[in-house]
C-alpha atoms as a PDB file:
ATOM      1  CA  UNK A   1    -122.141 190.988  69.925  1.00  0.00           C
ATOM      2  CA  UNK A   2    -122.291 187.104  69.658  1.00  0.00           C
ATOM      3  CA  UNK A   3    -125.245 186.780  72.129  1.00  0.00           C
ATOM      4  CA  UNK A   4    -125.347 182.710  71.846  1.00  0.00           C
ATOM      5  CA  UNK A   5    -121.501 182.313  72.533  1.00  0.00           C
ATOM      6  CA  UNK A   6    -121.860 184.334  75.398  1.00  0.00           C
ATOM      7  CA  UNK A   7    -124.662 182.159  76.393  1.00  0.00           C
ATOM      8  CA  UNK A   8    -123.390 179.070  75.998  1.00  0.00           C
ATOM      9  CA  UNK A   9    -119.906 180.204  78.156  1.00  0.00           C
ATOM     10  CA  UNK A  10    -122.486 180.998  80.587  1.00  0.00           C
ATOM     11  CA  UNK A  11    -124.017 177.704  80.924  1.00  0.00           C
ATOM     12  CA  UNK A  12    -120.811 175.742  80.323  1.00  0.00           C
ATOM     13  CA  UNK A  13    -119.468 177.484  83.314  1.00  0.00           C
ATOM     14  CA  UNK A  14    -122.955 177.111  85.281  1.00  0.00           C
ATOM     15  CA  UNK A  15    -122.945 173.120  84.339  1.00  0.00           C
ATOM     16  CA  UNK A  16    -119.431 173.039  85.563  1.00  0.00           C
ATOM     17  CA  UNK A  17    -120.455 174.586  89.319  1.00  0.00           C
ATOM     18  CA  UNK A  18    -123.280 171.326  88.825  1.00  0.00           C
ATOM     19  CA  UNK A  19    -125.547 174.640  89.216  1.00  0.00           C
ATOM     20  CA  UNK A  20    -129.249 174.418  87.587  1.00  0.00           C
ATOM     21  CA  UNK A  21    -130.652 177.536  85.706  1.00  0.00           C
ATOM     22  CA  UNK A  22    -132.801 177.790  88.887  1.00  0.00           C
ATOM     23  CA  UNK A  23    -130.208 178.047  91.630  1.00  0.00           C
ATOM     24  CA  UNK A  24    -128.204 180.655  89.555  1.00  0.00           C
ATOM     25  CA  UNK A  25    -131.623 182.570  88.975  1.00  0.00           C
ATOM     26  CA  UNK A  26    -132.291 182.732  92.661  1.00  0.00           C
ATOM     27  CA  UNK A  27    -128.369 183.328  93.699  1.00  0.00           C
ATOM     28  CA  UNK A  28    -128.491 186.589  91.338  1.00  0.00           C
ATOM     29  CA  UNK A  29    -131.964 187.304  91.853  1.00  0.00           C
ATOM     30  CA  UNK A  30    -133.115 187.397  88.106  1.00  0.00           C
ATOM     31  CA  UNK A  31    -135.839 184.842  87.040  1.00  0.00           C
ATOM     32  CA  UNK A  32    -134.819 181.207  85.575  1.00  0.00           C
ATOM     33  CA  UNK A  33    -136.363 182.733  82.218  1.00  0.00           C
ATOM     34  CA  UNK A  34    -134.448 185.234  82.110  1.00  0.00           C
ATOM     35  CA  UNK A  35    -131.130 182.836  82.724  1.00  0.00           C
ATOM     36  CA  UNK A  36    -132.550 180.472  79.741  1.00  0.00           C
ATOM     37  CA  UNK A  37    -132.537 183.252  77.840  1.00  0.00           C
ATOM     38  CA  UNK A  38    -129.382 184.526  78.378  1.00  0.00           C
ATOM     39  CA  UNK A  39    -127.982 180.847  77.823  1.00  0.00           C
ATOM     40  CA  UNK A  40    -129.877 180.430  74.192  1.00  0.00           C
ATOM     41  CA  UNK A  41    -128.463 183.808  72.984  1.00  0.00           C
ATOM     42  CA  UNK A  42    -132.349 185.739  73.172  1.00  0.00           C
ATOM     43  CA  UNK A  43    -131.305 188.012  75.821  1.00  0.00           C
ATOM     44  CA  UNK A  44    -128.205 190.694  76.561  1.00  0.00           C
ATOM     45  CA  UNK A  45    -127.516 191.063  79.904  1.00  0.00           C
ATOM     46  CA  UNK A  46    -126.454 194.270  81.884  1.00  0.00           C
ATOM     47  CA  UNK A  47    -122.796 194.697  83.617  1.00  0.00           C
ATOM     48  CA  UNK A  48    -124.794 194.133  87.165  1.00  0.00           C
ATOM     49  CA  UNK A  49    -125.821 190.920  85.569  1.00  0.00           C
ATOM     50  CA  UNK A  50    -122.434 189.638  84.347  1.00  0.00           C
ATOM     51  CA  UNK A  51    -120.832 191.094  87.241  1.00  0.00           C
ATOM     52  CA  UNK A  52    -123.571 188.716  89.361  1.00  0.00           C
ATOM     53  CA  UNK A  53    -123.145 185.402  87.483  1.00  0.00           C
ATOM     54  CA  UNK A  54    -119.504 185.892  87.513  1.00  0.00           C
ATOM     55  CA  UNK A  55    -119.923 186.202  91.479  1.00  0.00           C
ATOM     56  CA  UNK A  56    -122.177 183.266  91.644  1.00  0.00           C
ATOM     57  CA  UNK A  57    -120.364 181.092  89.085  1.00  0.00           C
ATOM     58  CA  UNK A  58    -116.773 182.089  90.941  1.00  0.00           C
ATOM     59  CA  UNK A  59    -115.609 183.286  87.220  1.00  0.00           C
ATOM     60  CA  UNK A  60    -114.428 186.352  85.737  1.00  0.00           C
ATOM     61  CA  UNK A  61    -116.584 188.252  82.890  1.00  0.00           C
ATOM     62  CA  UNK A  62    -112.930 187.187  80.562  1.00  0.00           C
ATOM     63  CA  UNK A  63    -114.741 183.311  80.857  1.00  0.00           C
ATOM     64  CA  UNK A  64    -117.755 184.265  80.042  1.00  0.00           C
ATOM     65  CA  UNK A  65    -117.022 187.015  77.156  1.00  0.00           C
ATOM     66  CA  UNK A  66    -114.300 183.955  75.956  1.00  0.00           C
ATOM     67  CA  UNK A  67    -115.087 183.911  71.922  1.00  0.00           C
ATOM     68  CA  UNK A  68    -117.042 186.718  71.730  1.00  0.00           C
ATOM     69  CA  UNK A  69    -114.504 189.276  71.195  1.00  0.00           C
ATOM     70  CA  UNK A  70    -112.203 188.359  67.457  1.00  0.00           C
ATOM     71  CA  UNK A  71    -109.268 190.916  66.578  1.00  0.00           C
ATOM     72  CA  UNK A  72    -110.766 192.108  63.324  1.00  0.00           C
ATOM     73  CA  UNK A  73    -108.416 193.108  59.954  1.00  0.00           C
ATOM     74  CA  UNK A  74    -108.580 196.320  59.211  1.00  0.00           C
ATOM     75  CA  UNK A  75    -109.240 196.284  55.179  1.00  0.00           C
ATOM     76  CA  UNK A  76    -108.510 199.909  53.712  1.00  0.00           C
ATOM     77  CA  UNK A  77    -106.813 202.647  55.432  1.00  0.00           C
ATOM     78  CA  UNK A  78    -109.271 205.049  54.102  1.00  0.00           C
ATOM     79  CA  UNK A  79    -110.756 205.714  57.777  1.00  0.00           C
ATOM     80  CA  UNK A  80    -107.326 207.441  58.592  1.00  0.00           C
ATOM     81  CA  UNK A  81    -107.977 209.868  55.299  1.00  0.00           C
ATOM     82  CA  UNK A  82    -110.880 211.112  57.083  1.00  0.00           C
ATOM     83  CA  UNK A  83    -110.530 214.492  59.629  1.00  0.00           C
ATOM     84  CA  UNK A  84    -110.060 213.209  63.504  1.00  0.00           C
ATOM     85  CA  UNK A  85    -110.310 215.742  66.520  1.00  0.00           C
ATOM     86  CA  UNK A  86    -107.563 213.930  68.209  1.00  0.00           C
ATOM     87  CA  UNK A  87    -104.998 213.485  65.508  1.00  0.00           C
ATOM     88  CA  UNK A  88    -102.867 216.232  63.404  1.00  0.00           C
ATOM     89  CA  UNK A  89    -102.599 216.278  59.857  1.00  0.00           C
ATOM     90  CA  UNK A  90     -98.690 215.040  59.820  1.00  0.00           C
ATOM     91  CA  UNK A  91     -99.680 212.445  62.237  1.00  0.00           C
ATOM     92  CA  UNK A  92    -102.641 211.330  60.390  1.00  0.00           C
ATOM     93  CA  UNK A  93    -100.381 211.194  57.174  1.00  0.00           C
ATOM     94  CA  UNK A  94     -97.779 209.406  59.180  1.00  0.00           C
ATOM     95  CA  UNK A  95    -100.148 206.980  60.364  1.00  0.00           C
ATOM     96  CA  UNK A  96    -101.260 205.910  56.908  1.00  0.00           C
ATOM     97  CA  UNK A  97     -97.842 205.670  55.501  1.00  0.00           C
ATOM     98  CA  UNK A  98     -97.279 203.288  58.171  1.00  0.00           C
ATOM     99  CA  UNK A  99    -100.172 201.295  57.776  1.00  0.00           C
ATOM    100  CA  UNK A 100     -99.737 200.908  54.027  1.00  0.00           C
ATOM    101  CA  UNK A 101     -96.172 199.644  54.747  1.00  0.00           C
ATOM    102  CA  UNK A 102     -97.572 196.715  57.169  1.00  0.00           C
ATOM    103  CA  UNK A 103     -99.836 196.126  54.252  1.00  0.00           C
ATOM    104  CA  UNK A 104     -97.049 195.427  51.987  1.00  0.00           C
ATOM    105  CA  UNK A 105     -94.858 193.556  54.620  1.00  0.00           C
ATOM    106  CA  UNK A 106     -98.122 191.196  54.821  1.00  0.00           C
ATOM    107  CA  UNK A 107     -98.915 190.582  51.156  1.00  0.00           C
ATOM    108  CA  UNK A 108    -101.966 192.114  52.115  1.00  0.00           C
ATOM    109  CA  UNK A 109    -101.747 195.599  49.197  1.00  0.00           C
END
């Protein structure tokens, strides 16, 4: 988790409102330490907490997670080799022949 790009959505979005680290403290009831933190990437925050400055900054937690989140390649297929609960043998053998064929359609094998 990229704790200082969440941060620094947070207090883009807070200097956008013209809000100060101490009015969004008091609105969600956390100390203005605890908001500087949060903005410098030293602190995670709880889903009351987002929820809260999301409320208080009129934003949704897709603004201030903006970033964060990167679609990431998956490299091998070896992690469909291994035994899942959840998927059958033919599927999982199915599942890797596909994947191996994206590979190839991508340049990527």
């Amino acid at each position: 988790m990229d704790l200082k790009q969440i941060g620094q959505n947070v207090k883009q979005l807070r200097k956008q409102t013209k809000m100060t680290q101490a009015q969004l403290a008091e609105r969600i009831d956390k100390s203005t330490n605890h908001i500087a933190h949060i903005e410098g990437g030293a602190a995670k925050m709880s889903l009351d907490t987002l929820l809260a400055i999301c409320y208080a900054l009129d934003t949704c937690p897709n603004e201030i997670l903006q970033g964060e989140y990167e679609p990431k390649q998956i490299q091998s297929t070896e992690f469909l080799k291994e035994e899942h609960p959840y998927i059958q043998t033919e599927d999982r053998v199915l599942l890797i022949e596909i994947a191996e064929i994206l590979a190839r359609r991508n340049g990527k094998e």
